[in-house]
N, C-alpha and C. Protein backbone atom coordinates (compact mmCIF):
# COMPACT_ATOMS: atom_id res chain seq x y z
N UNK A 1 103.25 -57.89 145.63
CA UNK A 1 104.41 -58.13 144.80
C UNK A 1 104.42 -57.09 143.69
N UNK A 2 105.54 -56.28 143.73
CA UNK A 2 105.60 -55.64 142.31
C UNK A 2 106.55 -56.17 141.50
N UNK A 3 105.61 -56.55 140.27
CA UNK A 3 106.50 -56.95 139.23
C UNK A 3 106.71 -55.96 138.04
N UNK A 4 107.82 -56.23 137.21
CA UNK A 4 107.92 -54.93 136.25
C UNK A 4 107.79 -56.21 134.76
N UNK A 5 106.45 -55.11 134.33
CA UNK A 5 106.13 -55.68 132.81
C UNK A 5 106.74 -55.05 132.06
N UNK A 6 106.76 -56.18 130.85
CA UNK A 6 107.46 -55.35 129.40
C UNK A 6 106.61 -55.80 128.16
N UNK A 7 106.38 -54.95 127.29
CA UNK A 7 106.11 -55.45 125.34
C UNK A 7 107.02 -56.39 124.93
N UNK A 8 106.18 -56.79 123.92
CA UNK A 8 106.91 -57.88 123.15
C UNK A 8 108.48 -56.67 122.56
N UNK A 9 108.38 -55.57 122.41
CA UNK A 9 109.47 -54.69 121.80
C UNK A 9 110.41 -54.66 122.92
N UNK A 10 110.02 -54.09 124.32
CA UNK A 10 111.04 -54.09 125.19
C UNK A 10 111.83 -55.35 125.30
N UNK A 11 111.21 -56.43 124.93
CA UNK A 11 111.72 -57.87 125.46
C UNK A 11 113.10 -57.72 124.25
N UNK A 12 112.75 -57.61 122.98
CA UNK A 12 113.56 -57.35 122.32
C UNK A 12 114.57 -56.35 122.41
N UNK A 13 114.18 -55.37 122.52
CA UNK A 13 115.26 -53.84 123.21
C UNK A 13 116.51 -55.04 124.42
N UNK A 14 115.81 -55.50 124.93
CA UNK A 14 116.49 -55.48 126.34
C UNK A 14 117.20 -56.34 126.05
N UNK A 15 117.00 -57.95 125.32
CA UNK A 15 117.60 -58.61 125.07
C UNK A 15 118.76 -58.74 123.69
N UNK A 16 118.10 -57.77 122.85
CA UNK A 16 119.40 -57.06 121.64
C UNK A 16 118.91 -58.07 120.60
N UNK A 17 117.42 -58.44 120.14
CA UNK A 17 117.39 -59.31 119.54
C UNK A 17 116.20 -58.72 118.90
N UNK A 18 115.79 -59.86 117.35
CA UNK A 18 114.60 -58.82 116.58
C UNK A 18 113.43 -59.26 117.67
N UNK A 19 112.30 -58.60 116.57
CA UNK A 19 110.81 -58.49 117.00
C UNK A 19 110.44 -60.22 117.11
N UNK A 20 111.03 -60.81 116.11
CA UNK A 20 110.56 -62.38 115.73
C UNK A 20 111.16 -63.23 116.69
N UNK A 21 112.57 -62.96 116.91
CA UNK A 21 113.48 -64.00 117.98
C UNK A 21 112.36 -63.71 119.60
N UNK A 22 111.95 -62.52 119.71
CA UNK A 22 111.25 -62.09 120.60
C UNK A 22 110.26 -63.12 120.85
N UNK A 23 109.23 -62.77 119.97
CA UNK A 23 108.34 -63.46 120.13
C UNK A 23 107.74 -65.21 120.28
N UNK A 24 109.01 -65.51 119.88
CA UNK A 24 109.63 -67.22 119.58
C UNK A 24 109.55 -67.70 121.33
N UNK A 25 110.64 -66.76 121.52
CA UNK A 25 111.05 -66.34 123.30
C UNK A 25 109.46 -66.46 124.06
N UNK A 26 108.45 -65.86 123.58
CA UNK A 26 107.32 -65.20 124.35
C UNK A 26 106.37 -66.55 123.88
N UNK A 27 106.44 -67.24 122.93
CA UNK A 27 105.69 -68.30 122.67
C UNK A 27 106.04 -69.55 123.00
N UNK A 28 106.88 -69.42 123.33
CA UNK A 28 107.60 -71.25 123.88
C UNK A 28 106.65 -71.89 125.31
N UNK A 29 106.60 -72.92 124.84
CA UNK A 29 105.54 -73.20 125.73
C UNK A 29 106.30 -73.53 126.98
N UNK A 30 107.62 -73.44 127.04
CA UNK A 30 108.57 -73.57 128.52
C UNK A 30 108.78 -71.74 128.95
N UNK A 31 107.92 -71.34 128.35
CA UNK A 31 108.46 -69.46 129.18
C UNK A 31 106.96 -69.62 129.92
N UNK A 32 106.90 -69.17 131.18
CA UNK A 32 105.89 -69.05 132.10
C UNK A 32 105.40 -67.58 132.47
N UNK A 33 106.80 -66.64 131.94
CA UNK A 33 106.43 -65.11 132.32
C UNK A 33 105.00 -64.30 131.78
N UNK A 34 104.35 -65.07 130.54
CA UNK A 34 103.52 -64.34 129.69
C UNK A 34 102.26 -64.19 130.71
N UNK A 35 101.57 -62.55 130.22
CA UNK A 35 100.29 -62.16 131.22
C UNK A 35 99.80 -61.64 129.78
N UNK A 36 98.39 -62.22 130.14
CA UNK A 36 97.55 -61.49 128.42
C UNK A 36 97.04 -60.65 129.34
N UNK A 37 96.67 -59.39 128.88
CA UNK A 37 96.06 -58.28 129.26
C UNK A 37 94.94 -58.30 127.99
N UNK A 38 93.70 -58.67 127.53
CA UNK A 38 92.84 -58.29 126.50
C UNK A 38 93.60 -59.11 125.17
N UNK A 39 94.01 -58.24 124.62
CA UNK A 39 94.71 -58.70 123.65
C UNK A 39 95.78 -58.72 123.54
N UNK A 40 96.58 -57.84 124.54
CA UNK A 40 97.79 -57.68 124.35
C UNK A 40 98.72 -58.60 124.97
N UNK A 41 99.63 -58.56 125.01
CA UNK A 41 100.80 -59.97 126.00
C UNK A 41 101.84 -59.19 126.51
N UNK A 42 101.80 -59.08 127.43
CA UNK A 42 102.84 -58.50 128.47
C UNK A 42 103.97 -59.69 129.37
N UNK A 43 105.04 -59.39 129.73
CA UNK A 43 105.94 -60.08 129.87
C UNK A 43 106.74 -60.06 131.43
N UNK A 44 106.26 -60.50 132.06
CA UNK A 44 107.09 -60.30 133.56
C UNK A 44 108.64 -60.64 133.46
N UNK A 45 109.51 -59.57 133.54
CA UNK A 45 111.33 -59.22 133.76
C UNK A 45 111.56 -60.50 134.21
N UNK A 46 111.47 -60.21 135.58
CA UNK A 46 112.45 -61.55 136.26
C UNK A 46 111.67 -63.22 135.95
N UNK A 47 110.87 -63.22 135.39
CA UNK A 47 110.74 -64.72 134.65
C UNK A 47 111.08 -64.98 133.45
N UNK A 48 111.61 -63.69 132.66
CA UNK A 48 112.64 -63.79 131.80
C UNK A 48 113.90 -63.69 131.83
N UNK A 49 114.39 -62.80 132.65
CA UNK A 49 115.42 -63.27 133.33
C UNK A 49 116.13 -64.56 133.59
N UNK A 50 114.83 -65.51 134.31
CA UNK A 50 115.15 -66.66 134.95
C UNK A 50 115.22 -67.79 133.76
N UNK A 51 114.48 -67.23 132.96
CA UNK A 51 114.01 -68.18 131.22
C UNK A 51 115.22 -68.14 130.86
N UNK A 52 116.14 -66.98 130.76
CA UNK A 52 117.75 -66.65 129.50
C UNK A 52 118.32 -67.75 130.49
N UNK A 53 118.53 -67.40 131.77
CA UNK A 53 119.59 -67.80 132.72
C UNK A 53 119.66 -69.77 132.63
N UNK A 54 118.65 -69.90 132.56
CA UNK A 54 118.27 -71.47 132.78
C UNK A 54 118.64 -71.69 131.07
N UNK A 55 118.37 -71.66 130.54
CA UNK A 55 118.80 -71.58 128.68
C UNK A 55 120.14 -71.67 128.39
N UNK A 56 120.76 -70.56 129.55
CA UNK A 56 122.07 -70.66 128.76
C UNK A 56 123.11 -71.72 129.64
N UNK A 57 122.18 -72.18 130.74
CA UNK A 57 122.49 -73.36 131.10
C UNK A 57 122.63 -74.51 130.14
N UNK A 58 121.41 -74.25 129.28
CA UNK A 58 121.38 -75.77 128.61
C UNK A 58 122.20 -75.44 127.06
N UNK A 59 122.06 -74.20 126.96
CA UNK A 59 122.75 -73.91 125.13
C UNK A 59 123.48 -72.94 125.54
N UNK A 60 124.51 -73.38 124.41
CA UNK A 60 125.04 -72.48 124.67
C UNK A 60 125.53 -71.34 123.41
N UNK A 61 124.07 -71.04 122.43
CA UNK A 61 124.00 -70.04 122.05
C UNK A 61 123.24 -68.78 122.95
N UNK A 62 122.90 -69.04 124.11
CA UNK A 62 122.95 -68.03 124.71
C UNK A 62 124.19 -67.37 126.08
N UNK A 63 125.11 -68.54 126.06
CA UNK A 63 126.43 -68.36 127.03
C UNK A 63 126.61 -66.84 126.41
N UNK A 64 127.01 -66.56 124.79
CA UNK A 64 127.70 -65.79 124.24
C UNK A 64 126.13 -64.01 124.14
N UNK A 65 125.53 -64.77 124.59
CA UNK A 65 124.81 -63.23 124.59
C UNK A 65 124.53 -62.77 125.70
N UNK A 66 124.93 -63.42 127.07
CA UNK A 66 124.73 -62.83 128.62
C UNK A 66 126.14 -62.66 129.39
């Protein structure tokens, strides 16, 4: 399987949001995408993807950002 990782920054880049909304995103104990590498936290795409998509199912402060 190739999956495509991202930084806590790309997550933000990609999603148009700060460093903090990011990381909120990356700490919720309902996001499953997170991979610790050592110290660092890397982020698998399409389980964030699937995280916004299912979200903006339920809120709909994210209808208006996808």
């Amino acid at each position: 399987m190739n999956e495509e990782y991202m930084t806590r920054q790309e997550v933000a880049d990609y999603l148009k949001i700060g460093l903090n909304s990011a990381d909120k995103i990356i700490k919720n104990r309902h996001f499953n995408g997170r991979v610790k590498v050592g110290r660092r936290v890397l982020v698998i795409k399409s389980e964030l993807d699937n995280y916004i998509k299912k979200q903006a199912k339920n809120n709909s402060f994210f209808n208006n950002a996808i």
